[in-house]
C-alpha atoms as a PDB file:
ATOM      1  CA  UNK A   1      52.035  77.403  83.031  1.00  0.00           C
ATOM      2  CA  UNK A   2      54.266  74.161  83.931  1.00  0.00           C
ATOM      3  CA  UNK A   3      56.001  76.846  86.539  1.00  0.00           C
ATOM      4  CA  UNK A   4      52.705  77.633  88.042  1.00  0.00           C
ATOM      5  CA  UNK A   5      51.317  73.991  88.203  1.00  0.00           C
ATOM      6  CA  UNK A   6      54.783  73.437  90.073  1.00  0.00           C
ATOM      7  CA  UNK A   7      54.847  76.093  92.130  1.00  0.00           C
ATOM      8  CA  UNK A   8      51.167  75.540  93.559  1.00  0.00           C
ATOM      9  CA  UNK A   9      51.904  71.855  94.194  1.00  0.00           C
ATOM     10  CA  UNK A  10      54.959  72.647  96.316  1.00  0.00           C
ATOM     11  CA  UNK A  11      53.149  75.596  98.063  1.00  0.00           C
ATOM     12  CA  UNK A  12      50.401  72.629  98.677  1.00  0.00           C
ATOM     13  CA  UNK A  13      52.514  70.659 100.387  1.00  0.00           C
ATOM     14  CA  UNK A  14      54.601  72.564 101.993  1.00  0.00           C
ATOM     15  CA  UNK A  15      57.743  72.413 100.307  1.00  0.00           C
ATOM     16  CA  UNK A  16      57.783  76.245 100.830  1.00  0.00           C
ATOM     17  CA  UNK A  17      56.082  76.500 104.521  1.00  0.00           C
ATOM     18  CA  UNK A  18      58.156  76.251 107.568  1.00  0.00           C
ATOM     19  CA  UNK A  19      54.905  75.716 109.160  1.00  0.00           C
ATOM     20  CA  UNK A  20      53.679  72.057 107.281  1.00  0.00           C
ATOM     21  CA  UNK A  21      57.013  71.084 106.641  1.00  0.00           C
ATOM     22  CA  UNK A  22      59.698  72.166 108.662  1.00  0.00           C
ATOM     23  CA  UNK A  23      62.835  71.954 108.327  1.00  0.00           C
ATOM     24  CA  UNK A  24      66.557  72.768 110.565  1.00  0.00           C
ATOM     25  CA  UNK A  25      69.455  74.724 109.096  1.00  0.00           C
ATOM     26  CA  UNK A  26      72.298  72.645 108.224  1.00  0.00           C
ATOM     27  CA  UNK A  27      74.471  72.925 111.294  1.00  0.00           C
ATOM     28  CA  UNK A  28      77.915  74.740 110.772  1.00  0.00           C
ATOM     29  CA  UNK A  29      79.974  71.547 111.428  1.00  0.00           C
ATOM     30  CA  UNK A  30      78.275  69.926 108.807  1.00  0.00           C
ATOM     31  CA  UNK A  31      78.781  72.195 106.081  1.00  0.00           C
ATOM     32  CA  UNK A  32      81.942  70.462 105.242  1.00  0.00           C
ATOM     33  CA  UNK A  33      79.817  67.199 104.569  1.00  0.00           C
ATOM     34  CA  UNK A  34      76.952  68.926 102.605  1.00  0.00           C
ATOM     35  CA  UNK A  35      79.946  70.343 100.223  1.00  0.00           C
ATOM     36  CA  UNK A  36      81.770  66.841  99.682  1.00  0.00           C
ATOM     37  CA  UNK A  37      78.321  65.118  99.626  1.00  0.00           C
ATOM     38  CA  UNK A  38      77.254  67.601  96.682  1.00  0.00           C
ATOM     39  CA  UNK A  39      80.966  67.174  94.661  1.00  0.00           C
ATOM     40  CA  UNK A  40      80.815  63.617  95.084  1.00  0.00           C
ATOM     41  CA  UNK A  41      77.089  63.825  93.367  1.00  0.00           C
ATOM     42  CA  UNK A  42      78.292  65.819  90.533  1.00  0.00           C
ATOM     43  CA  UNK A  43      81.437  63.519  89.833  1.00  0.00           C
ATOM     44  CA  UNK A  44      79.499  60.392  89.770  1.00  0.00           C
ATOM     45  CA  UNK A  45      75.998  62.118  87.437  1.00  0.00           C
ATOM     46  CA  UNK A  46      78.838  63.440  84.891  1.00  0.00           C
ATOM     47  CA  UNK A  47      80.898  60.108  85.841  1.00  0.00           C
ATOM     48  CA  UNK A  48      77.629  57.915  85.039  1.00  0.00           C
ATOM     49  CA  UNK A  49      77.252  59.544  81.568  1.00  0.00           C
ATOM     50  CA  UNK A  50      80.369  59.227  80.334  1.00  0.00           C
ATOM     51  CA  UNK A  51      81.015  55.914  81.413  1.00  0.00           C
ATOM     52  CA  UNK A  52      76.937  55.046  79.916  1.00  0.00           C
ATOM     53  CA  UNK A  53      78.765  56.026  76.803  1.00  0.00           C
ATOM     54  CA  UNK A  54      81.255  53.871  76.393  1.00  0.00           C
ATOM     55  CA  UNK A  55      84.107  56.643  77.503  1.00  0.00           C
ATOM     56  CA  UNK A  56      87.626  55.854  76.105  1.00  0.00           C
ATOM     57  CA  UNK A  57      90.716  57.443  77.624  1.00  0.00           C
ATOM     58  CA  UNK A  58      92.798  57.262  74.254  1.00  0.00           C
ATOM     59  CA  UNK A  59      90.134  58.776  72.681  1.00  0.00           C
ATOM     60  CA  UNK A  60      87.882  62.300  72.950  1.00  0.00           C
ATOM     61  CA  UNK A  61      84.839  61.888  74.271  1.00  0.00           C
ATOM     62  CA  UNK A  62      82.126  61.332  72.095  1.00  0.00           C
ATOM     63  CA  UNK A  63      78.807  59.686  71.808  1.00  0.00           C
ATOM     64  CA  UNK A  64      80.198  56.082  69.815  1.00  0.00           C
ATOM     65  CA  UNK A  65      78.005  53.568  68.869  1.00  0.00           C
ATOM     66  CA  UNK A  66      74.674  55.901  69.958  1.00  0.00           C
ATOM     67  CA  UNK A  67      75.264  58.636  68.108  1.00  0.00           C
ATOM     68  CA  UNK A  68      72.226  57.470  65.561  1.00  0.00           C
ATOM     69  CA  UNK A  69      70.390  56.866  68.663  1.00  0.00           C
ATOM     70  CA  UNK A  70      67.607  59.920  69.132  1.00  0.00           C
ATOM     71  CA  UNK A  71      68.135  62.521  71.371  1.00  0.00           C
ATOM     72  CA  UNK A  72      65.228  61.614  73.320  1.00  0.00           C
ATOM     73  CA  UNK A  73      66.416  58.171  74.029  1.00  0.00           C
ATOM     74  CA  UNK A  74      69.368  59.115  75.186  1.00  0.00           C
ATOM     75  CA  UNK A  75      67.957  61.352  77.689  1.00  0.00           C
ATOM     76  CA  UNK A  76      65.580  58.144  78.949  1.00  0.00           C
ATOM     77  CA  UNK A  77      68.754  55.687  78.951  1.00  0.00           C
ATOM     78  CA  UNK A  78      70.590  57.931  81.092  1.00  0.00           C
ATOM     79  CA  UNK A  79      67.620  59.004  83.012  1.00  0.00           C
ATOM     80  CA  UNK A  80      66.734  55.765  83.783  1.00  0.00           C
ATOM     81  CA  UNK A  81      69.789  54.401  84.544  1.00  0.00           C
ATOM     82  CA  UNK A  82      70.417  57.196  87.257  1.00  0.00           C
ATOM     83  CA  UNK A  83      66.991  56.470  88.974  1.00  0.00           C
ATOM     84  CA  UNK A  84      68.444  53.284  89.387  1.00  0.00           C
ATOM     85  CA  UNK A  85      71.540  54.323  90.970  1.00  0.00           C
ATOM     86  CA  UNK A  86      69.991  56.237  93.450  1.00  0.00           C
ATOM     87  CA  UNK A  87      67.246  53.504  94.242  1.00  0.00           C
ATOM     88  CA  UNK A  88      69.967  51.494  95.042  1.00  0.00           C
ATOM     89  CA  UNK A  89      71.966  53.934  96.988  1.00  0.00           C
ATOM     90  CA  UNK A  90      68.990  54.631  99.039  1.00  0.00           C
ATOM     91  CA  UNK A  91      68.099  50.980  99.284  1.00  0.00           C
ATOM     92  CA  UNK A  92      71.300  50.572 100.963  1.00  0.00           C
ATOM     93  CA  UNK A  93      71.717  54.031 103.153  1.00  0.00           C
ATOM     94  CA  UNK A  94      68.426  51.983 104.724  1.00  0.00           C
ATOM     95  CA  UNK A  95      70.458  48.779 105.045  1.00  0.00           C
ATOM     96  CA  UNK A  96      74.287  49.234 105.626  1.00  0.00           C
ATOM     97  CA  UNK A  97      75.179  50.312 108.926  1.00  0.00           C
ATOM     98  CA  UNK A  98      77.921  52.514 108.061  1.00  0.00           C
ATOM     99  CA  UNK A  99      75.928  54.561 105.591  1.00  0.00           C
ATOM    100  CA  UNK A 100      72.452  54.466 107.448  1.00  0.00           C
ATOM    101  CA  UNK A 101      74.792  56.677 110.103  1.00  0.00           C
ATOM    102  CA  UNK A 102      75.324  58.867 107.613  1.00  0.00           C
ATOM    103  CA  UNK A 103      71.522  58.761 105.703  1.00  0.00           C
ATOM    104  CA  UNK A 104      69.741  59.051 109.312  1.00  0.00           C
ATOM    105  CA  UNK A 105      70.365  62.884 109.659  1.00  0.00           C
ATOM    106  CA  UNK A 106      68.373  62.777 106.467  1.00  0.00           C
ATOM    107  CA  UNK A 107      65.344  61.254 108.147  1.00  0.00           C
ATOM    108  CA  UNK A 108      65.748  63.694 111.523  1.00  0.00           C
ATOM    109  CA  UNK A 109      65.735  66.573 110.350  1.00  0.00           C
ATOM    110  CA  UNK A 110      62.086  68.350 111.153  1.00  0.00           C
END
C-alpha cells in the first residue's frame, strides 16, 4: 500500500513522465563526475555515522556510550544530522562560486 501511495504521487508529478518533467541523459564526459560525486556521497553517509558515534581507531567499531539508546533514536540522530549536512551543502552549492559551477548543471538540466 505505502508502494502504491508512492508510486501514484511520483506518476502525479511526473517523476516518471518525460513529458511533465523532463529530463537530459547524463552526457558521456560527465560520467566520470557522476561516479566520484556518488563515492564521495557514500564515504561521507558511512563517514558521518561512524564519526556520529564516537569512532575510535584503537578500537572496533561499536556503538559506545549509545548503545542503551533505542534503535529508533538512533535512526532520528543520524537522520537528522544528515538533513543537516546536506542543507548546508546545498546552502552553499547556492553561495560559493566554485561549487555553484559545479551545482548549476543540477539546476539546467530540463
Amino acid at each position: 500500500m505505502l508502494m502504491q501511495g508512492i508510486h501514484y504521487y511520483m506518476n502525479y508529478y511526473g517523476t516518471f513522465n518525460e513529458d511533465k518533467r523532463s529530463r537530459n541523459y547524463i552526457p558521456d564526459t560527465m560520467v566520470k563526475r557522476v561516479i566520484v560525486a556518488f563515492i564521495i556521497y557514500m564515504l561521507v553517509r558511512t563517514g558521518g555515522g561512524l564519526t556520529l558515534d564516537g569512532y575510535n581507531l584503537n578500537e572496533s567499531p561499536s556503538l559506545g556510550h549509545t548503545t542503551s539508546w533505542p534503535f529508533i533514536v538512533k535512526i532520528g540522530r543520524w537522520l537528522i544530522a544528515l538533513d543537516f549536512f546536506f542543507y548546508c551543502y546545498h546552502r552553499a552549492c547556492h553561495t560559493v562560486r566554485f561549487l555553484w559551477k559545479i551545482h548549476s548543471l543540477h539546476h539546467s538540466s530540463k
